[in-house]
Protein backbone atom coordinates (compact mmCIF):
# COMPACT_ATOMS: atom_id res chain seq x y z
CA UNK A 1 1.65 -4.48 20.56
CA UNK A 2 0.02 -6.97 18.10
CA UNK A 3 -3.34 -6.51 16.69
CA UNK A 4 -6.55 -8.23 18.60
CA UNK A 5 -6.46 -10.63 15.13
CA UNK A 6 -4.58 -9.78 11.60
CA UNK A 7 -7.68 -10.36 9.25
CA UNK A 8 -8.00 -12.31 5.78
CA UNK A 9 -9.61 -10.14 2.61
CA UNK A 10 -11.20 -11.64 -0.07
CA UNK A 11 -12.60 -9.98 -3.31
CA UNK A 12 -14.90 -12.29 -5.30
CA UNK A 13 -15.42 -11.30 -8.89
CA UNK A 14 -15.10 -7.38 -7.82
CA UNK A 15 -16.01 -4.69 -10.68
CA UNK A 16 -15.64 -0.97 -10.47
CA UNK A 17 -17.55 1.27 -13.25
CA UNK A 18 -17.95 4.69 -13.18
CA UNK A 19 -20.23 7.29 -14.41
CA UNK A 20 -18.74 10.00 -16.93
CA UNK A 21 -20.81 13.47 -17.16
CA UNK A 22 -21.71 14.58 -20.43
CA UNK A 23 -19.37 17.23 -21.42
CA UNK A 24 -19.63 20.72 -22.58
CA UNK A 25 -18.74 20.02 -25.66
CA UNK A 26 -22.10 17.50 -26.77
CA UNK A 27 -20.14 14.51 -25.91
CA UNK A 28 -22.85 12.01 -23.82
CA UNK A 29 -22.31 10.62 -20.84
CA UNK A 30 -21.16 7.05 -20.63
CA UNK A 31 -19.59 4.87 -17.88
CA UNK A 32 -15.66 3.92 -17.62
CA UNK A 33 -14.78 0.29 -16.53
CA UNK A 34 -11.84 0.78 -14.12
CA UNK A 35 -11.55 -2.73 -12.54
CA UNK A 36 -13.16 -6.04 -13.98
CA UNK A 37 -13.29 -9.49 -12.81
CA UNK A 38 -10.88 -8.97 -9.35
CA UNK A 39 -10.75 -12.56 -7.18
CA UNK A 40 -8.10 -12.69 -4.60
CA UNK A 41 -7.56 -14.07 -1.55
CA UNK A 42 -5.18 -12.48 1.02
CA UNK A 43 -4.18 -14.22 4.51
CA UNK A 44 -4.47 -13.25 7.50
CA UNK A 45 -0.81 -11.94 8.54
CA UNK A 46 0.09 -11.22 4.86
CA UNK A 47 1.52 -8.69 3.08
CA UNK A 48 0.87 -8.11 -0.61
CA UNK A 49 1.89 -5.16 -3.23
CA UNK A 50 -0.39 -3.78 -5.71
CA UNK A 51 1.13 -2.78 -8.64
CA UNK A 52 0.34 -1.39 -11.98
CA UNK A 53 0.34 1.66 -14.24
CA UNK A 54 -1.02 4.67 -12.94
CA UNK A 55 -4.69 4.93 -13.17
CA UNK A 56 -5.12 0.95 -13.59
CA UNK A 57 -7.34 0.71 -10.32
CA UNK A 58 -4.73 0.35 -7.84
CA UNK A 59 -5.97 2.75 -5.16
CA UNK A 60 -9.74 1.76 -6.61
CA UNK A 61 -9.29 -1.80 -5.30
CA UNK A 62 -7.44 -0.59 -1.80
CA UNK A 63 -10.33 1.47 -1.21
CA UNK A 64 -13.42 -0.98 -1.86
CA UNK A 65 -11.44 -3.10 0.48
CA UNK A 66 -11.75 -0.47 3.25
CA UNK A 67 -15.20 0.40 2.36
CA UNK A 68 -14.22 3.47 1.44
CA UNK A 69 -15.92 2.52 -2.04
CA UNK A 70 -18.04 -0.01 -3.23
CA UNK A 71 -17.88 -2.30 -6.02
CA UNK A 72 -20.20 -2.17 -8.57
CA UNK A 73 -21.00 -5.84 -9.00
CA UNK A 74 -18.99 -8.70 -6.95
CA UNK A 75 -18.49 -8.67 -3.09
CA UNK A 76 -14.87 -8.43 -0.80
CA UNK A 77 -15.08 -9.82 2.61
CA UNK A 78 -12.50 -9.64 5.98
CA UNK A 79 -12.62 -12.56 8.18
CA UNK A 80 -15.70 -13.78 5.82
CA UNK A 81 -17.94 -11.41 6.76
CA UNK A 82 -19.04 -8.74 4.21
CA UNK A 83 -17.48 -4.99 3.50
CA UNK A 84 -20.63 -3.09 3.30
CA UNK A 85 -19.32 0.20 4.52
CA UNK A 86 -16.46 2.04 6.13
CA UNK A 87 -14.78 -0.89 7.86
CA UNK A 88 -13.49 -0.34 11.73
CA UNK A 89 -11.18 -3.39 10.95
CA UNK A 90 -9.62 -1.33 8.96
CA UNK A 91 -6.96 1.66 8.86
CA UNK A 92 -5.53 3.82 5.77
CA UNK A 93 -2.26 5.29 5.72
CA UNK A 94 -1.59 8.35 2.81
CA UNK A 95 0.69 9.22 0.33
CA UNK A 96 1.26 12.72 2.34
CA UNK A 97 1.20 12.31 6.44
CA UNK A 98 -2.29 14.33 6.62
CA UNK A 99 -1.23 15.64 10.34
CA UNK A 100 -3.19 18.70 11.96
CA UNK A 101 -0.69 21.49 12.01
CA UNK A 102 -1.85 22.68 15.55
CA UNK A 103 -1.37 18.80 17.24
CA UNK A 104 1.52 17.71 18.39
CA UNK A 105 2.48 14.58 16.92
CA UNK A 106 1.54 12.54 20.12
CA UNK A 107 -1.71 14.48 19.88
CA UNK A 108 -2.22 13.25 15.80
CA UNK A 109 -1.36 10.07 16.83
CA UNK A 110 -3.90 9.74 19.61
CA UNK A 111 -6.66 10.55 16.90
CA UNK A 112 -6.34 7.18 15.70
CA UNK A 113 -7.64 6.07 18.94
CA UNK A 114 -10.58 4.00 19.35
CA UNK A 115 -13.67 5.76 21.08
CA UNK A 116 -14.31 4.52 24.99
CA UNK A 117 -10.36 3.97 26.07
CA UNK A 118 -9.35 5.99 29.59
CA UNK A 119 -6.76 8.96 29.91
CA UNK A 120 -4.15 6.55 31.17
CA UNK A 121 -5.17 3.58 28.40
CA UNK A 122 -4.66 6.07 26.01
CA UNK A 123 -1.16 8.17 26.95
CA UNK A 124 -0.38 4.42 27.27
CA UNK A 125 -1.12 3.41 23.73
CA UNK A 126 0.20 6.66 22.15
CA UNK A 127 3.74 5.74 23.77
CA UNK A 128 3.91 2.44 23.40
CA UNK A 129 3.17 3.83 19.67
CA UNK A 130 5.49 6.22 19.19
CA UNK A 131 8.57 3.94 20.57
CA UNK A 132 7.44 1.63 18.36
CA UNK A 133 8.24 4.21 15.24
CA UNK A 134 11.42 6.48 17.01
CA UNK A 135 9.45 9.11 17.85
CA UNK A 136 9.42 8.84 21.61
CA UNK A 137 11.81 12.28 21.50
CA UNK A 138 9.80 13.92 19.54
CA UNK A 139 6.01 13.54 21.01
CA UNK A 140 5.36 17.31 21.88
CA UNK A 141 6.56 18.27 18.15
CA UNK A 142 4.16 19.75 15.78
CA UNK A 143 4.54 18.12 11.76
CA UNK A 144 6.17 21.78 11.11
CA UNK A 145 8.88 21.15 13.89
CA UNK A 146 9.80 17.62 12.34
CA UNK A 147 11.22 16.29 8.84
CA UNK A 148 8.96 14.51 5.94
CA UNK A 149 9.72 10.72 6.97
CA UNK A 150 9.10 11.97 11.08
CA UNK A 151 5.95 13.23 10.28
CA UNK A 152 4.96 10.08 7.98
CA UNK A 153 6.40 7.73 10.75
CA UNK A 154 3.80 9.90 13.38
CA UNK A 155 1.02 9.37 10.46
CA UNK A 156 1.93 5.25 10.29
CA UNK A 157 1.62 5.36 14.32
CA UNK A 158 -1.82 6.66 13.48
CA UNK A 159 -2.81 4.44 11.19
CA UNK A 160 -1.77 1.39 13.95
CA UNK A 161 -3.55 3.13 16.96
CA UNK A 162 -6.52 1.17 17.16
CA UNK A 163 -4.62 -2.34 16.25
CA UNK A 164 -6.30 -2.91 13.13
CA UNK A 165 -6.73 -6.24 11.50
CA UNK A 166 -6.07 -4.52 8.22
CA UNK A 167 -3.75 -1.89 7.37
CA UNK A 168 -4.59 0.02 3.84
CA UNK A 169 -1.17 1.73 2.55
CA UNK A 170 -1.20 3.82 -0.45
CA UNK A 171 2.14 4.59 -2.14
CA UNK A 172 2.91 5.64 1.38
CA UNK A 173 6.55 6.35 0.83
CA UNK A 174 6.10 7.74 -2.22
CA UNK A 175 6.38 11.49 -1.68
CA UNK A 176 9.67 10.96 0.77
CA UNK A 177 13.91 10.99 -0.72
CA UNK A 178 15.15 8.04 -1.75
CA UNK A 179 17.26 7.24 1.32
CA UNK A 180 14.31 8.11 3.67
CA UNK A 181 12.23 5.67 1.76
CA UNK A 182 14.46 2.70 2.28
CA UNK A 183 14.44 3.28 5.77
CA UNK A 184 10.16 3.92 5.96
CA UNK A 185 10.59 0.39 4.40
CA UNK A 186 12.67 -0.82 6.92
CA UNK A 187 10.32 0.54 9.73
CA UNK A 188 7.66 -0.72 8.47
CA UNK A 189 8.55 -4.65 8.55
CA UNK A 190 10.01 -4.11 12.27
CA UNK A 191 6.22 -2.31 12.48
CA UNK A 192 4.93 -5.84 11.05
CA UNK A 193 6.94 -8.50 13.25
CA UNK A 194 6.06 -6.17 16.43
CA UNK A 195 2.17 -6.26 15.37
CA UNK A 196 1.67 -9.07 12.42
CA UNK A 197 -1.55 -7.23 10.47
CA UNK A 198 -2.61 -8.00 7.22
CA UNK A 199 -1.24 -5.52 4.86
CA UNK A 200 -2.15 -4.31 1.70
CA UNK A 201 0.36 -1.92 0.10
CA UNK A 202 -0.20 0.13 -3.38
CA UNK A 203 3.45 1.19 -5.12
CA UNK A 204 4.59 1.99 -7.78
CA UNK A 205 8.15 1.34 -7.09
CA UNK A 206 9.00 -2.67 -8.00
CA UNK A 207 11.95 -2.75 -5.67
CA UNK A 208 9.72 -1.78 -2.61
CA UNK A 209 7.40 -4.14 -3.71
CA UNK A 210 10.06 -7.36 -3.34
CA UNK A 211 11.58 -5.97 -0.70
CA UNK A 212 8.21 -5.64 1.68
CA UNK A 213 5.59 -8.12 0.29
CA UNK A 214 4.97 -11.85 0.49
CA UNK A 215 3.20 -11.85 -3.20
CA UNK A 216 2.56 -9.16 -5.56
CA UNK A 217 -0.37 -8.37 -7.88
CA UNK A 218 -0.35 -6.97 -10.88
CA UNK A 219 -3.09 -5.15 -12.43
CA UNK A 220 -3.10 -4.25 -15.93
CA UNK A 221 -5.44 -3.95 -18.73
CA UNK A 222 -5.94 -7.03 -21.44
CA UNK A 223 -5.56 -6.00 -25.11
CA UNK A 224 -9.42 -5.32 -26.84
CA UNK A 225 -10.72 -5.68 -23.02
CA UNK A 226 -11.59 -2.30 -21.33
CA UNK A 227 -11.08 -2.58 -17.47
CA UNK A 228 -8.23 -3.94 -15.42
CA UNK A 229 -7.60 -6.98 -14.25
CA UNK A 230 -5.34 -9.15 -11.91
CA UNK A 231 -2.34 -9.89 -14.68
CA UNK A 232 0.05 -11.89 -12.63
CA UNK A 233 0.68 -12.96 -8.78
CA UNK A 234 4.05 -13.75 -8.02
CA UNK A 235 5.37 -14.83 -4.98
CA UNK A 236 8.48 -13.15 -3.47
CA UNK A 237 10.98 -16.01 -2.35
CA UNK A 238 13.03 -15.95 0.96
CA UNK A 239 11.77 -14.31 4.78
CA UNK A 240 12.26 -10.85 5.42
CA UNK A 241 14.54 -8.44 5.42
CA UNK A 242 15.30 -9.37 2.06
CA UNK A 243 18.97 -8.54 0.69
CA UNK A 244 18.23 -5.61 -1.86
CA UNK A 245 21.66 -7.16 -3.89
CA UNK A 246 20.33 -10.95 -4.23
CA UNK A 247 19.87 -11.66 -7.67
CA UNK A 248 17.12 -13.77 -7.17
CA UNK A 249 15.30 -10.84 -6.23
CA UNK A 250 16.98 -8.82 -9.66
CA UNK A 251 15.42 -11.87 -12.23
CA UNK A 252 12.20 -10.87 -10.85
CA UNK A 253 12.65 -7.38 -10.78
CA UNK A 254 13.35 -7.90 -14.44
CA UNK A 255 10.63 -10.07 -14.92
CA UNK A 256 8.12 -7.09 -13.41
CA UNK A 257 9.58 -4.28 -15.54
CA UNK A 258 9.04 -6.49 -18.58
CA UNK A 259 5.13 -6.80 -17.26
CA UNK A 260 4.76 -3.40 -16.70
CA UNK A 261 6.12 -2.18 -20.27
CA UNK A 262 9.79 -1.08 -18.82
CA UNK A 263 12.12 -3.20 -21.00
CA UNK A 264 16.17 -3.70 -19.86
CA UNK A 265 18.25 -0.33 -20.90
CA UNK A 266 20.13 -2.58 -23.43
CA UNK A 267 17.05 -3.96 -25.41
CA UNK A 268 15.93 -0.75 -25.34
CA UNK A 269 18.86 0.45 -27.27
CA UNK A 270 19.14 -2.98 -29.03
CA UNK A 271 21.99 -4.54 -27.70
CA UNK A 272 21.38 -7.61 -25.96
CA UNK A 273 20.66 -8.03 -21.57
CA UNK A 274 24.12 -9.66 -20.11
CA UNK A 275 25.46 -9.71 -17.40
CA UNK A 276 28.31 -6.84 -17.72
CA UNK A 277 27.08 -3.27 -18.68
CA UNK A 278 27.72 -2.74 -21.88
CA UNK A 279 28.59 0.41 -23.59
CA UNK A 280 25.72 2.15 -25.19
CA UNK A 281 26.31 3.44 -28.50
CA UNK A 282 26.46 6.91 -29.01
């Protein structure tokens, strides 16, 4: 069931200040520069990682391009026409499913549904949906009846129902058990080849961020600069699935940990990186 059209996003010189309150305490109010100077360029069909530190802007930038927010100087566009409010192209998927307890999960699914669709169009869509994630069995299940990564599958199924030409995903894995999450991951890029959207997908975790996107962006702050910026893109080499051993894929994971401030176990304890594990001293 692919999407009408997978969209492009573009964010031209995007800036995100807010306003502080003056606190109880005398201190005045003042404004905090969260994102600075943000151009990018995402194709349509793409899929690109966000990552960072927390509170570096990640889910900021995800949400201007949604409309959800709004930058406070600089402009972000899908298909080249501008984001200016909530954005029906788009659709958000959470860190937590967000399911009504009292729906089924065929009935949260079907409230991703676009207004104006038939009874039949829309049993048809919610189906069609809910193969597409494994949940065909469990349809007349409520989120209490089902495990975590069943009731975030139900909550991606939502996110697809009206085909968007974007899909917005914030750590959406990241509250699920490690094994679950490698399979979410899995799901998700048989989700992808079955309906090719443009994804944009905020993590944390560097090894989900090979193994799903085409490029990755880093934000980070600039030393004597306040706000963040866009540090690095790299490009993630070979087609998906990607093998989670290739060591192609391990140079660059080293290479991001080393952005992001995480240095190799052995510098850290100041024996050299090599290829065996050494034996840390005690």
């Amino acid at each position: 069931m692919s999407p009408a059209s997978a969209f492009p996003v573009a964010f031209v010189d995007v800036a995100r200040e807010f306003a502080v309150p003056k606190t109880r305490g005398g201190a005045s109010a003042h404004s905090r520069l969260v994102l600075r100077d943000v151009t990018l360029e995402i194709a349509a069909g793409e899929v690109v990682a966000i990552l960072g530190a927390s509170g570096c802007g990640k889910s900021t930038l995800l949400r201007i391009a949604g409309g959800l927010d709004s930058p406070s100087t600089g402009a972000t566009t899908i298909d080249g026409s501008a984001v200016t409010g909530v954005d029906a192209r788009c659709a958000v998927g959470f860190q937590e499913p967000r399911l009504l307890p009292w729906r089924t999960l065929a009935g949260n699914v079907a409230l991703g549904l676009p207004r104006g669709l038939d009874r039949e169009a829309r049993d048809e869509r919610v189906t069609r949906l809910l193969d597409l994630v494994g949940l065909s069995a469990s349809a007349g299940l409520r989120p209490r009846e089902v495990s975590g990564g069943m009731a975030q599958r139900a909550s991606l199924a939502r996110a697809l129902a009206r085909n968007p030409g974007v899909l917005l995903l914030d750590e959406p894995f990241g509250a699920l058990d490690a094994l679950t999450r490698l399979k979410m991951q899995d799901l998700l890029l048989e989700v992808h080849r079955a309906a090719p959207t443009t994804i944009l997908l905020v993590t944390h975790d560097v090894d989900e961020a090979l193994q799903l996107a085409d490029r990755i962006i880093l934000l980070g702050a600039e030393e004597g600069r306040p706000g963040a910026t866009i540090r690095r893109v790299l490009t993630v080499p070979g087609s998906r699935p990607r093998d989670r051993g290739s060591a192609e894929l391990a140079e660059l994971r080293a290479e991001l940990l080393d952005l992001l401030g995480v240095d190799r176990h052995g510098h850290a304890r100041g024996i050299p990186a090599s290829s065996t594990i050494p034996a840390f001293p005690s």
